[in-house]
N, C-alpha and C. Protein backbone atom coordinates (compact mmCIF):
# COMPACT_ATOMS: atom_id res chain seq x y z
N UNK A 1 -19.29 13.59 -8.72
CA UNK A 1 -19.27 12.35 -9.47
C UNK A 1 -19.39 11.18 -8.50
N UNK A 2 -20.47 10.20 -9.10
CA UNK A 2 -20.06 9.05 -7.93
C UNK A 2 -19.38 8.34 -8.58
N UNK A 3 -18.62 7.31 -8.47
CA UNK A 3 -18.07 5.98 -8.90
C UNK A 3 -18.62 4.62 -8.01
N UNK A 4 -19.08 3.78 -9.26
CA UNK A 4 -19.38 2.29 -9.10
C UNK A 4 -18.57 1.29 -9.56
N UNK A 5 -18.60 0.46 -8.89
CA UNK A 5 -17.49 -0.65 -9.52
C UNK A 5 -17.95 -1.49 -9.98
N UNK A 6 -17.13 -2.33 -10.59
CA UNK A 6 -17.87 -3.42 -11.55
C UNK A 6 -17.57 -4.83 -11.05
N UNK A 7 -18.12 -5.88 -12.07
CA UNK A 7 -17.11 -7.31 -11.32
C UNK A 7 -15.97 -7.18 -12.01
N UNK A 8 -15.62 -5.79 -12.75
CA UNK A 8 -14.34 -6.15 -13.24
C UNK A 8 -13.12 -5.24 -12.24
N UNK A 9 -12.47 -5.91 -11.74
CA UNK A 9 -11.65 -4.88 -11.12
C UNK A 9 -10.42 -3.84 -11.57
N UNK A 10 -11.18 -1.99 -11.26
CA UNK A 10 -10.61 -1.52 -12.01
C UNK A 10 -11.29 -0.86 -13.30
N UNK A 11 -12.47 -1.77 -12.95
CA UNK A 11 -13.52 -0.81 -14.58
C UNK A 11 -14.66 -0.52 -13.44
N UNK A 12 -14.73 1.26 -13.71
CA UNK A 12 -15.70 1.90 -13.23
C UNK A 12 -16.70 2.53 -14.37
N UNK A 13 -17.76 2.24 -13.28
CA UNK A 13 -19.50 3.08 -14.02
C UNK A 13 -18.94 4.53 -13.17
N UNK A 14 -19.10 5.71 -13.91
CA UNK A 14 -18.93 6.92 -13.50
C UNK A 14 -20.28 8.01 -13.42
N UNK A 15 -21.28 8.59 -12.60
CA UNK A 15 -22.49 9.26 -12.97
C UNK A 15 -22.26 10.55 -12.71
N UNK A 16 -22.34 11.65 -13.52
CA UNK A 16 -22.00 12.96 -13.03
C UNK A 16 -22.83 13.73 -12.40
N UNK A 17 -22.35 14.69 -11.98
CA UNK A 17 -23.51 15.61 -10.68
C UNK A 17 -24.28 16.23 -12.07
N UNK A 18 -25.53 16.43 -12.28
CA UNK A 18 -26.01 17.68 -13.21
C UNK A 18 -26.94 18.30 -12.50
N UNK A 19 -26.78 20.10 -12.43
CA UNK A 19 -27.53 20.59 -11.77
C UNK A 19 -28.21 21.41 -12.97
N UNK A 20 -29.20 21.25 -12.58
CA UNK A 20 -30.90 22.27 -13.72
C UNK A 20 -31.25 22.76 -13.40
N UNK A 21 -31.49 23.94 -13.69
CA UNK A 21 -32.21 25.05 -13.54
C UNK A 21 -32.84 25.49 -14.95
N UNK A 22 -33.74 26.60 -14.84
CA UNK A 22 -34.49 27.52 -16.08
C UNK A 22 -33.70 26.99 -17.51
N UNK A 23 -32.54 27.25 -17.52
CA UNK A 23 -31.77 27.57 -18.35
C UNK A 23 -31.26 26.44 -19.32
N UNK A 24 -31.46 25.10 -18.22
CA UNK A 24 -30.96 24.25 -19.10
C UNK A 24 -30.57 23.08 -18.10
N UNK A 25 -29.31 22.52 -18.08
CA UNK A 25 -28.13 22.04 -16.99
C UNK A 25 -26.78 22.19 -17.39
N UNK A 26 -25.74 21.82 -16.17
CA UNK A 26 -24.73 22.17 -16.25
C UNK A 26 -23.77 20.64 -15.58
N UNK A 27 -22.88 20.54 -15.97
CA UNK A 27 -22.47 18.99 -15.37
C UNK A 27 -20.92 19.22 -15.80
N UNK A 28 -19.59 19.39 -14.72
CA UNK A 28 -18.77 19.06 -14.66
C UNK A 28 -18.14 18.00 -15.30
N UNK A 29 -17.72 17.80 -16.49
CA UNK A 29 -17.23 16.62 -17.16
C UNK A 29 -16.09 16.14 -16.76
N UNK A 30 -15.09 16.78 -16.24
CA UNK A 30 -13.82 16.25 -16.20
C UNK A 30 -13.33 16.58 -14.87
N UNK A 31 -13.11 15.69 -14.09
CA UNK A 31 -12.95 16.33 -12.66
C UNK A 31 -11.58 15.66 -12.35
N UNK A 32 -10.57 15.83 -12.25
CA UNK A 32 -9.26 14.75 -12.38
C UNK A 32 -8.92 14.86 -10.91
N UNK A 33 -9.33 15.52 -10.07
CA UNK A 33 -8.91 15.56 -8.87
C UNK A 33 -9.87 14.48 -8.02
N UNK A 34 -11.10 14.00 -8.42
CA UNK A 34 -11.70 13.34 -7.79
C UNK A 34 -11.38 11.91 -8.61
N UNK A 35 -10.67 11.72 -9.38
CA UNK A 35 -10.25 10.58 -10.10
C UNK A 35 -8.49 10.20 -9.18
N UNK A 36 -8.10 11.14 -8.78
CA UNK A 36 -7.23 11.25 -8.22
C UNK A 36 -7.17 10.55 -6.61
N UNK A 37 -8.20 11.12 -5.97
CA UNK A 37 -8.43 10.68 -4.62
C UNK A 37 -8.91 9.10 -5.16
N UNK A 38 -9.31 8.87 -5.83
CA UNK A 38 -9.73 7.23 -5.72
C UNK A 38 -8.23 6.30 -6.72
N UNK A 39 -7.23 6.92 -6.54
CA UNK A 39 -6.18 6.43 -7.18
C UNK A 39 -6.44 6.25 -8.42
N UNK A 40 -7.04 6.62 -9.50
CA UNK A 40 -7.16 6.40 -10.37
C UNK A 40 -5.78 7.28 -11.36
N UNK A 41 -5.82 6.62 -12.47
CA UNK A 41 -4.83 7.48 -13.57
C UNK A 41 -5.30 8.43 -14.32
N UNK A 42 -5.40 9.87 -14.16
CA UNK A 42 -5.41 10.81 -15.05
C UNK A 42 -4.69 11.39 -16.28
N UNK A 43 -3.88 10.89 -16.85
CA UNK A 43 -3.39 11.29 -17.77
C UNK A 43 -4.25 11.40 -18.90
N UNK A 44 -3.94 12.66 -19.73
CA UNK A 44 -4.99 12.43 -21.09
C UNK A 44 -3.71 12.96 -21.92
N UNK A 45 -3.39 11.45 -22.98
CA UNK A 45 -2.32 12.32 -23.94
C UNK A 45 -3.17 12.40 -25.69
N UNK A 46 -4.40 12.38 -25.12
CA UNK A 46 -5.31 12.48 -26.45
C UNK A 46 -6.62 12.14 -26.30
N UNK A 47 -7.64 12.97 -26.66
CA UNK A 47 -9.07 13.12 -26.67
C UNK A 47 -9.68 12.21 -28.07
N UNK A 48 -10.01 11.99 -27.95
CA UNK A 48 -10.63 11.34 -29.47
C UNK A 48 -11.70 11.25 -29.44
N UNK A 49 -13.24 11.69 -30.86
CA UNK A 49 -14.58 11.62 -31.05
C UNK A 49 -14.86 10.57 -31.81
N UNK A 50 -15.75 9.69 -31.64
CA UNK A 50 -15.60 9.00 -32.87
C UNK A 50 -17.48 9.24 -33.15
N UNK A 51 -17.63 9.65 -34.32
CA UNK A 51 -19.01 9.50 -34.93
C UNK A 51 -19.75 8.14 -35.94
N UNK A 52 -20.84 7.61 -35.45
CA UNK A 52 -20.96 6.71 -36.24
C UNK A 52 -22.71 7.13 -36.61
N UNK A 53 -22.68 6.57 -37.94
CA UNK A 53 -23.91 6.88 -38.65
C UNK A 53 -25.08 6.25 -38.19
N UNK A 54 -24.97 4.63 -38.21
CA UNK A 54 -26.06 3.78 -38.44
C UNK A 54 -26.17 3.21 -36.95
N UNK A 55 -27.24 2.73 -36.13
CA UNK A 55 -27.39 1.87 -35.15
C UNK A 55 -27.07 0.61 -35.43
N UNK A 56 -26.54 -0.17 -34.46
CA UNK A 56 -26.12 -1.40 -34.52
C UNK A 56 -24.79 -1.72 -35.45
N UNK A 57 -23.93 -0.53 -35.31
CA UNK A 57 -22.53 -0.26 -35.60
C UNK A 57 -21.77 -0.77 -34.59
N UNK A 58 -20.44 -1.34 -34.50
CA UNK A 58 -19.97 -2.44 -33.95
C UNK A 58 -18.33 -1.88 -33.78
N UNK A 59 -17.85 -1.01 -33.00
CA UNK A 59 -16.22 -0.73 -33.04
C UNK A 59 -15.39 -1.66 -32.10
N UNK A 60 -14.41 -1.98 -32.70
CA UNK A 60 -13.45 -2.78 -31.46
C UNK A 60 -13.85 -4.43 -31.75
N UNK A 61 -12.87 -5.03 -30.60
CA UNK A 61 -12.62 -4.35 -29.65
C UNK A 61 -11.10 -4.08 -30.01
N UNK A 62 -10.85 -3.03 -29.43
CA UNK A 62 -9.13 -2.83 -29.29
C UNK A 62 -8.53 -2.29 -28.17
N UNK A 63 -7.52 -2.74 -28.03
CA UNK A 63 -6.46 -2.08 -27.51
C UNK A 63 -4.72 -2.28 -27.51
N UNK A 64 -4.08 -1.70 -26.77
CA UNK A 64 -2.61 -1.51 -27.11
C UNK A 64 -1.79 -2.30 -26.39
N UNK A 65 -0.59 -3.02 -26.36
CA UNK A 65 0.32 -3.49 -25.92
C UNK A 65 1.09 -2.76 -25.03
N UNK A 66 1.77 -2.78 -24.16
CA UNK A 66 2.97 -2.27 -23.60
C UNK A 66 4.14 -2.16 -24.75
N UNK A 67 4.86 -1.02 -24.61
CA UNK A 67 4.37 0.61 -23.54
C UNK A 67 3.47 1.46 -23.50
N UNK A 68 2.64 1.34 -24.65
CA UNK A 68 1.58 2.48 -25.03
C UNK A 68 0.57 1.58 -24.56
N UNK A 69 -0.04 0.91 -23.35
CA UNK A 69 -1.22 0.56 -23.22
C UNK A 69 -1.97 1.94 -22.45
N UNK A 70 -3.36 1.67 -22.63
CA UNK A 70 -4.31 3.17 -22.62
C UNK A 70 -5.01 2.61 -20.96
N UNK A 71 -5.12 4.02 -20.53
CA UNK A 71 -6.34 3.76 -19.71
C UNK A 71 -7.93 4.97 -20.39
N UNK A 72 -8.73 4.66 -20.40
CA UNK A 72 -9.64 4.97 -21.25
C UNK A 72 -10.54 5.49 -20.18
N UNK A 73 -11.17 6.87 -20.58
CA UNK A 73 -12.40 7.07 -19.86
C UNK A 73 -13.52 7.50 -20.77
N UNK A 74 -14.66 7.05 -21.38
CA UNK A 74 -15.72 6.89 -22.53
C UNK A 74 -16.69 7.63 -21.98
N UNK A 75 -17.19 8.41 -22.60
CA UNK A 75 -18.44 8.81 -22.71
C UNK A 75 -19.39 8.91 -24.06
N UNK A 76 -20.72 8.78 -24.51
CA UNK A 76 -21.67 9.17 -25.44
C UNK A 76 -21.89 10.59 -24.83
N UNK A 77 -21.85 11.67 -26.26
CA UNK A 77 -22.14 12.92 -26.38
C UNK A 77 -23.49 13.12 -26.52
N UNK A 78 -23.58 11.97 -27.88
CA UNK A 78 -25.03 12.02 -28.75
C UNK A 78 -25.47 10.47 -29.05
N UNK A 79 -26.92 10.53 -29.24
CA UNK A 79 -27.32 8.77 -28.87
C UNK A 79 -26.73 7.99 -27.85
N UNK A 80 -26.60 7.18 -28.10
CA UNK A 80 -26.49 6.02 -27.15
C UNK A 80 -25.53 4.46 -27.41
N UNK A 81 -24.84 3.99 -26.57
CA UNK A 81 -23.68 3.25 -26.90
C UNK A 81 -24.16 2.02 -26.19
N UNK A 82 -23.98 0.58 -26.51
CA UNK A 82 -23.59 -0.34 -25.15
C UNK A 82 -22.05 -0.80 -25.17
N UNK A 83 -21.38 -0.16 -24.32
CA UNK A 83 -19.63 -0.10 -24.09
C UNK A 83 -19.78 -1.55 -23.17
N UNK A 84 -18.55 -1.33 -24.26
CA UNK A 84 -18.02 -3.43 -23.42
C UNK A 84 -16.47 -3.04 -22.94
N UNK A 85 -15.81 -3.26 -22.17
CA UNK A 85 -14.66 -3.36 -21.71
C UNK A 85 -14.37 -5.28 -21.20
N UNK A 86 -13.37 -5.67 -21.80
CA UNK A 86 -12.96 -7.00 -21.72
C UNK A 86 -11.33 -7.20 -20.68
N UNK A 87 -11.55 -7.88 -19.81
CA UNK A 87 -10.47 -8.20 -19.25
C UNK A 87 -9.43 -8.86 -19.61
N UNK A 88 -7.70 -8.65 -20.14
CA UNK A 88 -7.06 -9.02 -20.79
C UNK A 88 -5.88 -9.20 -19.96
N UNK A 89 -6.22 -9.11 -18.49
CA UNK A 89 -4.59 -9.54 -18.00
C UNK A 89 -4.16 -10.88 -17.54
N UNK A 90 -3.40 -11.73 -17.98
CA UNK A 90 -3.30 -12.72 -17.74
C UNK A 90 -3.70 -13.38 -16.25
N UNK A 91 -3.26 -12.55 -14.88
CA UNK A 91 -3.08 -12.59 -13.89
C UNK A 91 -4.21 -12.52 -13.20
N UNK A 92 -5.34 -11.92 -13.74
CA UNK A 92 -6.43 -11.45 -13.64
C UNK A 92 -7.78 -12.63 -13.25
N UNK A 93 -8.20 -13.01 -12.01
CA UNK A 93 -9.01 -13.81 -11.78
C UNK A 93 -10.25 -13.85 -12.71
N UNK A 94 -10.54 -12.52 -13.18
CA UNK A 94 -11.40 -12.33 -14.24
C UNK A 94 -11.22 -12.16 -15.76
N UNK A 95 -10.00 -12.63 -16.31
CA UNK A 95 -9.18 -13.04 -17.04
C UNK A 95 -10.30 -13.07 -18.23
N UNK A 96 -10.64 -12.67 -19.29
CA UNK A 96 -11.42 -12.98 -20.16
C UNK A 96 -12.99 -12.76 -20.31
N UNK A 97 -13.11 -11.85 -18.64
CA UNK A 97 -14.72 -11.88 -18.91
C UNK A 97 -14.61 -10.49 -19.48
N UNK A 98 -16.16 -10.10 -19.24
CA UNK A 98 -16.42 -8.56 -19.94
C UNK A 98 -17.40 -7.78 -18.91
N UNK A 99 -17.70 -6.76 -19.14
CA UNK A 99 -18.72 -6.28 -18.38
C UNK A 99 -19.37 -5.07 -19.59
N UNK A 100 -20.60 -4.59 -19.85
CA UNK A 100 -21.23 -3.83 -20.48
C UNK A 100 -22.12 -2.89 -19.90
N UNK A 101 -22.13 -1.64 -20.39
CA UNK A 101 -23.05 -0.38 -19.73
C UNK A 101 -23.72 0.41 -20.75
N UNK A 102 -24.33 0.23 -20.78
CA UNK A 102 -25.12 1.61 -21.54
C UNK A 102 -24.81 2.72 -21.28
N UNK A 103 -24.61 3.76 -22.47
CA UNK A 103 -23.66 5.03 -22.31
C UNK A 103 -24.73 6.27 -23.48
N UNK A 104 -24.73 7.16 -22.55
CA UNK A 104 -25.78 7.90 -23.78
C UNK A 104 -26.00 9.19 -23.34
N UNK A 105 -26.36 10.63 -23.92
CA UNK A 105 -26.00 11.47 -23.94
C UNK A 105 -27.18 12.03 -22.86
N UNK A 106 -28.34 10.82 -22.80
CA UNK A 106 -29.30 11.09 -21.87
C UNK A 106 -28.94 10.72 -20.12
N UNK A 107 -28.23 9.83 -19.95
CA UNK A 107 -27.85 9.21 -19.18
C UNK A 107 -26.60 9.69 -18.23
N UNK A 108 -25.46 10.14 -18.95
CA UNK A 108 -24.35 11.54 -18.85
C UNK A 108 -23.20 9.94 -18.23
N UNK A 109 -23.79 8.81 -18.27
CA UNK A 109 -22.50 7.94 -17.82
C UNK A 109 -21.45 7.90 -18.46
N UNK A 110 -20.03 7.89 -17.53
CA UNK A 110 -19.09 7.78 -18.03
C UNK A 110 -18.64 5.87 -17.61
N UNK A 111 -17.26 5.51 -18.37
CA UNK A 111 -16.91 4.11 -18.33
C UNK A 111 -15.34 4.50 -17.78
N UNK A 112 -15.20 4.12 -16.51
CA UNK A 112 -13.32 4.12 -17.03
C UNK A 112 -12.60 2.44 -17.03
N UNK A 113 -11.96 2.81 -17.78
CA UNK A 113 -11.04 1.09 -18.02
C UNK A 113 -9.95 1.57 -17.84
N UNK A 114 -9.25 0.88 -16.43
CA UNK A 114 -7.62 0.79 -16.66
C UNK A 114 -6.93 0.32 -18.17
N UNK A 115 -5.54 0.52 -17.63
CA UNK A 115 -4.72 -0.49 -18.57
C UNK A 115 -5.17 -2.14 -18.31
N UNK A 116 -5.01 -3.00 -19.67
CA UNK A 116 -5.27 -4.02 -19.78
C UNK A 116 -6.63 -4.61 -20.15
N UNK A 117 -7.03 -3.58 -20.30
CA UNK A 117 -8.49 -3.95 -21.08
C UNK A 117 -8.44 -3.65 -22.78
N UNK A 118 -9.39 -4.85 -23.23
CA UNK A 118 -10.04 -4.03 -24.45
C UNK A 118 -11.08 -3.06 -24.63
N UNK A 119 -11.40 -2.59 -25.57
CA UNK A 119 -13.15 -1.96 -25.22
C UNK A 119 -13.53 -1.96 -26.95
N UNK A 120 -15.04 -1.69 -26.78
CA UNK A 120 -15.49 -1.88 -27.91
C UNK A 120 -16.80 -1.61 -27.70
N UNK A 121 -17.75 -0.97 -28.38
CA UNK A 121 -19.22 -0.63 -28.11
C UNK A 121 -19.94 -0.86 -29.91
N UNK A 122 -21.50 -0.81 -28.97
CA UNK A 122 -22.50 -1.00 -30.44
C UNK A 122 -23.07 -0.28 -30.32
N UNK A 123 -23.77 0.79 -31.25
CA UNK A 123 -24.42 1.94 -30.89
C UNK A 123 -26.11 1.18 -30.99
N UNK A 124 -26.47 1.88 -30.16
CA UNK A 124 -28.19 1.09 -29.96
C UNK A 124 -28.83 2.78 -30.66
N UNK A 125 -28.11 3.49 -31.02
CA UNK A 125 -28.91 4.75 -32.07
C UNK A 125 -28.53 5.27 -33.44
N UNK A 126 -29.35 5.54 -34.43
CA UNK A 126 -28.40 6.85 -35.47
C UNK A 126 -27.29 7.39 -34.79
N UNK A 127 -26.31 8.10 -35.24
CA UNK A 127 -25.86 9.13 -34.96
C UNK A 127 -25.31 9.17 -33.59
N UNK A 128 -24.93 7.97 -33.26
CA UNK A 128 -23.62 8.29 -31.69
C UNK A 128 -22.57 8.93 -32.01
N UNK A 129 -22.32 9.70 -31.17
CA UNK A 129 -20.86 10.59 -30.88
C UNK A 129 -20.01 9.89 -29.47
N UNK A 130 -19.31 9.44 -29.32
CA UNK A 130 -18.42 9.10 -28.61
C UNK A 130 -17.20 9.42 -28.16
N UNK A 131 -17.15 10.00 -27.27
CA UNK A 131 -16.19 10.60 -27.12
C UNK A 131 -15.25 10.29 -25.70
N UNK A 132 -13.68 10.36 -25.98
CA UNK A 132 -12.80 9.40 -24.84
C UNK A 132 -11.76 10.25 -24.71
N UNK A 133 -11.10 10.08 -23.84
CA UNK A 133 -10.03 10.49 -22.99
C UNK A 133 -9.01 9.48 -22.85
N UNK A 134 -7.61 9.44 -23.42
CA UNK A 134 -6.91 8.36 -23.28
C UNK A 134 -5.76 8.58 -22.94
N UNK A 135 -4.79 8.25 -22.37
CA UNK A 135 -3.81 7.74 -21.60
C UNK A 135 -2.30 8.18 -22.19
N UNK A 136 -3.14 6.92 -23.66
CA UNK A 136 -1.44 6.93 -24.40
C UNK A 136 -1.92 7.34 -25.86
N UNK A 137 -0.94 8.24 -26.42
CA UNK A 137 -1.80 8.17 -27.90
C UNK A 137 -1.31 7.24 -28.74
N UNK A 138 -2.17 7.30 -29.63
CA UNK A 138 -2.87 6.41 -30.60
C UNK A 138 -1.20 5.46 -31.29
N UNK A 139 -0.80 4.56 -31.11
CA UNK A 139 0.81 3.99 -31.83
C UNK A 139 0.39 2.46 -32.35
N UNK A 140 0.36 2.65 -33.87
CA UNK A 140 -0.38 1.59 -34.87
C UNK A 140 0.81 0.02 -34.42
N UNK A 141 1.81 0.14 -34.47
CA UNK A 141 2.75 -0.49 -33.88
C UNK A 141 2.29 -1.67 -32.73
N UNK A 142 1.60 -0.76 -31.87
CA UNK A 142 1.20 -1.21 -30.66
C UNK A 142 -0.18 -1.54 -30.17
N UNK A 143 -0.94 -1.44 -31.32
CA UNK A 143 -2.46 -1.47 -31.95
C UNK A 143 -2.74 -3.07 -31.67
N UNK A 144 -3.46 -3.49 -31.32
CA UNK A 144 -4.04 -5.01 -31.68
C UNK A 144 -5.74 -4.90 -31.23
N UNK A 145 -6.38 -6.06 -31.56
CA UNK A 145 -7.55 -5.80 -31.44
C UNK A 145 -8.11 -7.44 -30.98
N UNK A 146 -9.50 -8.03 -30.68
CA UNK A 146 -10.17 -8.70 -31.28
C UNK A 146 -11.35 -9.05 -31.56
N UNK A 147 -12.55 -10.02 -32.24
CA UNK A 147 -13.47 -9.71 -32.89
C UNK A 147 -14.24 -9.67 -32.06
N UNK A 148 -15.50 -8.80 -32.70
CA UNK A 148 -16.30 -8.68 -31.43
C UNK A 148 -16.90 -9.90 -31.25
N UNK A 149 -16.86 -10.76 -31.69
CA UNK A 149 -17.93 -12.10 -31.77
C UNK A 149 -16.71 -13.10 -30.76
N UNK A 150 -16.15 -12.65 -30.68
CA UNK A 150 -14.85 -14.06 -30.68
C UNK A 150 -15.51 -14.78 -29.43
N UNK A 151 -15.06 -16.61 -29.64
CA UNK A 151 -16.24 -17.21 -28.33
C UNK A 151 -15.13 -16.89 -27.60
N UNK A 152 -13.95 -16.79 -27.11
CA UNK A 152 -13.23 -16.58 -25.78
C UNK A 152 -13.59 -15.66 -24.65
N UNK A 153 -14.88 -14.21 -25.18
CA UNK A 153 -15.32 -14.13 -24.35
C UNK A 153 -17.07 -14.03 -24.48
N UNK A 154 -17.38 -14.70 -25.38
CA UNK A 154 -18.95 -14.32 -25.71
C UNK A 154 -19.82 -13.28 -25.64
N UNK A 155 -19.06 -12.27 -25.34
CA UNK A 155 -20.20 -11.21 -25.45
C UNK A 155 -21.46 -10.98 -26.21
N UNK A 156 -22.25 -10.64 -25.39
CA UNK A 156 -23.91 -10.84 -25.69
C UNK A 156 -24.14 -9.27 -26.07
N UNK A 157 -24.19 -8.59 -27.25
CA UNK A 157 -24.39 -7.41 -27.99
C UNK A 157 -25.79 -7.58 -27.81
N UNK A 158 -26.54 -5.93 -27.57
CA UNK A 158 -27.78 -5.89 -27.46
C UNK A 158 -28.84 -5.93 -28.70
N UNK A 159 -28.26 -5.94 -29.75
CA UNK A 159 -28.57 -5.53 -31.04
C UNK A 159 -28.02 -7.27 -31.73
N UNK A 160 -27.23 -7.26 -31.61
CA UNK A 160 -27.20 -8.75 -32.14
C UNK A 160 -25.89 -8.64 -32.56
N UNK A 161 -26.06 -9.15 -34.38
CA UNK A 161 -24.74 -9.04 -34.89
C UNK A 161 -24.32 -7.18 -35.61
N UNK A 162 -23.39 -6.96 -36.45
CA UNK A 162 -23.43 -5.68 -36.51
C UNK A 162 -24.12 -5.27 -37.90
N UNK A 163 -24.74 -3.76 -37.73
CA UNK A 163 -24.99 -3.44 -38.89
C UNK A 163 -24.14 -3.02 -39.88
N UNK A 164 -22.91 -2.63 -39.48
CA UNK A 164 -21.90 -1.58 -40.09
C UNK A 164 -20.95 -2.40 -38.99
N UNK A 165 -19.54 -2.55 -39.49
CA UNK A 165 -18.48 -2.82 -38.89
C UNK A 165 -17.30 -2.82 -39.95
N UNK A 166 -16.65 -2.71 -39.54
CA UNK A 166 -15.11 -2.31 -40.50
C UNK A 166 -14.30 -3.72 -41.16
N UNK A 167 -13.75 -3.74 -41.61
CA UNK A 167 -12.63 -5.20 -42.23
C UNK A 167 -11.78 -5.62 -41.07
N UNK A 168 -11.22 -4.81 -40.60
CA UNK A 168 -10.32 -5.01 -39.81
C UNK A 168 -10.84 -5.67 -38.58
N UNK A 169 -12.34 -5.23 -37.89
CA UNK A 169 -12.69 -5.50 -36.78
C UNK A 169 -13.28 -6.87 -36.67
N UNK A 170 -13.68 -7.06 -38.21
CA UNK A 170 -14.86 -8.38 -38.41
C UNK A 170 -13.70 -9.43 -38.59
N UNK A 171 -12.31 -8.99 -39.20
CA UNK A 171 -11.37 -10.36 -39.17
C UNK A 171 -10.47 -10.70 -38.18
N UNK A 172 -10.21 -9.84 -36.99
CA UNK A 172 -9.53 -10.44 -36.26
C UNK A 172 -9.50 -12.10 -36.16
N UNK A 173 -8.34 -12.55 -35.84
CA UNK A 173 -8.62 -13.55 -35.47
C UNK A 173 -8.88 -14.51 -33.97
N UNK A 174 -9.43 -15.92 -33.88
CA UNK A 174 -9.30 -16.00 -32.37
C UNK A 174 -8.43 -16.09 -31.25
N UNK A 175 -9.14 -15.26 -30.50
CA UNK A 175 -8.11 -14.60 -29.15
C UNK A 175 -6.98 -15.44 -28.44
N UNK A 176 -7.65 -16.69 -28.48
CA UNK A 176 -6.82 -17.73 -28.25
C UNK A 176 -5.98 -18.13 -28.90
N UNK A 177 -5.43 -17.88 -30.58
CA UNK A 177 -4.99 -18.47 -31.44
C UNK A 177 -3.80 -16.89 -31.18
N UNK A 178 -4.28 -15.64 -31.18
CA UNK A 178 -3.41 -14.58 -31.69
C UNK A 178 -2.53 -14.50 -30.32
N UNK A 179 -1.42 -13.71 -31.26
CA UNK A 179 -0.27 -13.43 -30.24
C UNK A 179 -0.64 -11.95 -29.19
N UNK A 180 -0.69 -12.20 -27.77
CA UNK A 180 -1.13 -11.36 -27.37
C UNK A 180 -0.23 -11.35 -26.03
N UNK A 181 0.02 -9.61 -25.76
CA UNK A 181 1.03 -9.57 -25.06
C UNK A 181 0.65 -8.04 -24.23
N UNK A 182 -0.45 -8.39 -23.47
CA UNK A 182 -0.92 -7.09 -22.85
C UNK A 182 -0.29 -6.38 -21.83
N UNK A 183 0.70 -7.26 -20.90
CA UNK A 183 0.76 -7.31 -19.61
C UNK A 183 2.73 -6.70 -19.86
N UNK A 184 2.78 -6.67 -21.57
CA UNK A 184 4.10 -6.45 -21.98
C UNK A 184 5.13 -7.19 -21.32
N UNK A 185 4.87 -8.52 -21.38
CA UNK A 185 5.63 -9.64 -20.90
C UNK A 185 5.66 -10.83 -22.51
């Protein structure tokens, strides 16, 4: 696996080894020992798939509060994703920006986001499968989110606005206005 870094510090582009032959290829997905040597957090207290139908489907962004904040590692199974991870720690020189990758089953990239991020992707195909590795499981309690549009951090979606997006995701309100407490302070 190599690892790239981002301008966000702490959010890695991940590319896996795939070796081909006759038969097909073969590619090590989960290597926790080489996540390990680069200090990273391995814990997985829950796998989660998420399938979406239509292109230009719009999830997130979310994430969790302290104690249950996640560290996330994303991959596309099937089609193709553009994954946004947003910087949410107060302390954070990069405090509010985002960074985006294209993620796709052709491509084999993985995303990891520490704690303190949001994330949220748009599928640029039919039929993405997405699939993650997370930290902390899932505690509605500790759930918050915000919109993908919100101007606090402008994210520029490749597709535009969404084709499909949920109630919950399209009303957040603005980031600046909601009570937000990532850093569990």
């Amino acid at each position: 696996m190599t690892f790239h870094e981002t301008q966000l510090r702490g959010v890695l582009i991940i590319e896996a080894e795939v070796y081909r032959d006759e038969r097909g290829s073969f590619m090590p997905a989960w290597l926790p020992d080489r996540f390990k040597a680069r200090g990273l957090d391995t814990s997985v207290a829950q796998a989660s798939l998420a399938t979406n139908l239509r292109r230009g489907t719009i999830r997130g962004l979310h994430y969790q509060i302290a104690p249950m904040e996640e560290v996330k590692v994303i991959r596309a199974i099937r089609g193709a994703v553009f994954d946004v991870a947003v910087d949410l720690r107060p302390d954070s020189p990069t405090y509010c920006q985002w960074v985006g990758v294209e993620l796709s089953a052709e491509n084999r990239k993985m995303l990891y986001l520490p704690k303190g991020f949001a994330h949220g992707y748009q599928t640029l195909s039919d039929h993405a499968e997405v699939f993650y590795f997370v930290s902390a499981p899932y505690s509605p309690e500790h759930q918050r989110g915000a919109r993908w549009n919100d101007p606090a951090f402008g994210i520029t979606w490749p597709l535009g606005a969404p084709t499909v997006i949920n109630e919950r995701d399209a009303t957040y309100p603005d980031f600046v206005t909601a009570p937000v407490d990532v850093a569990g302070r």
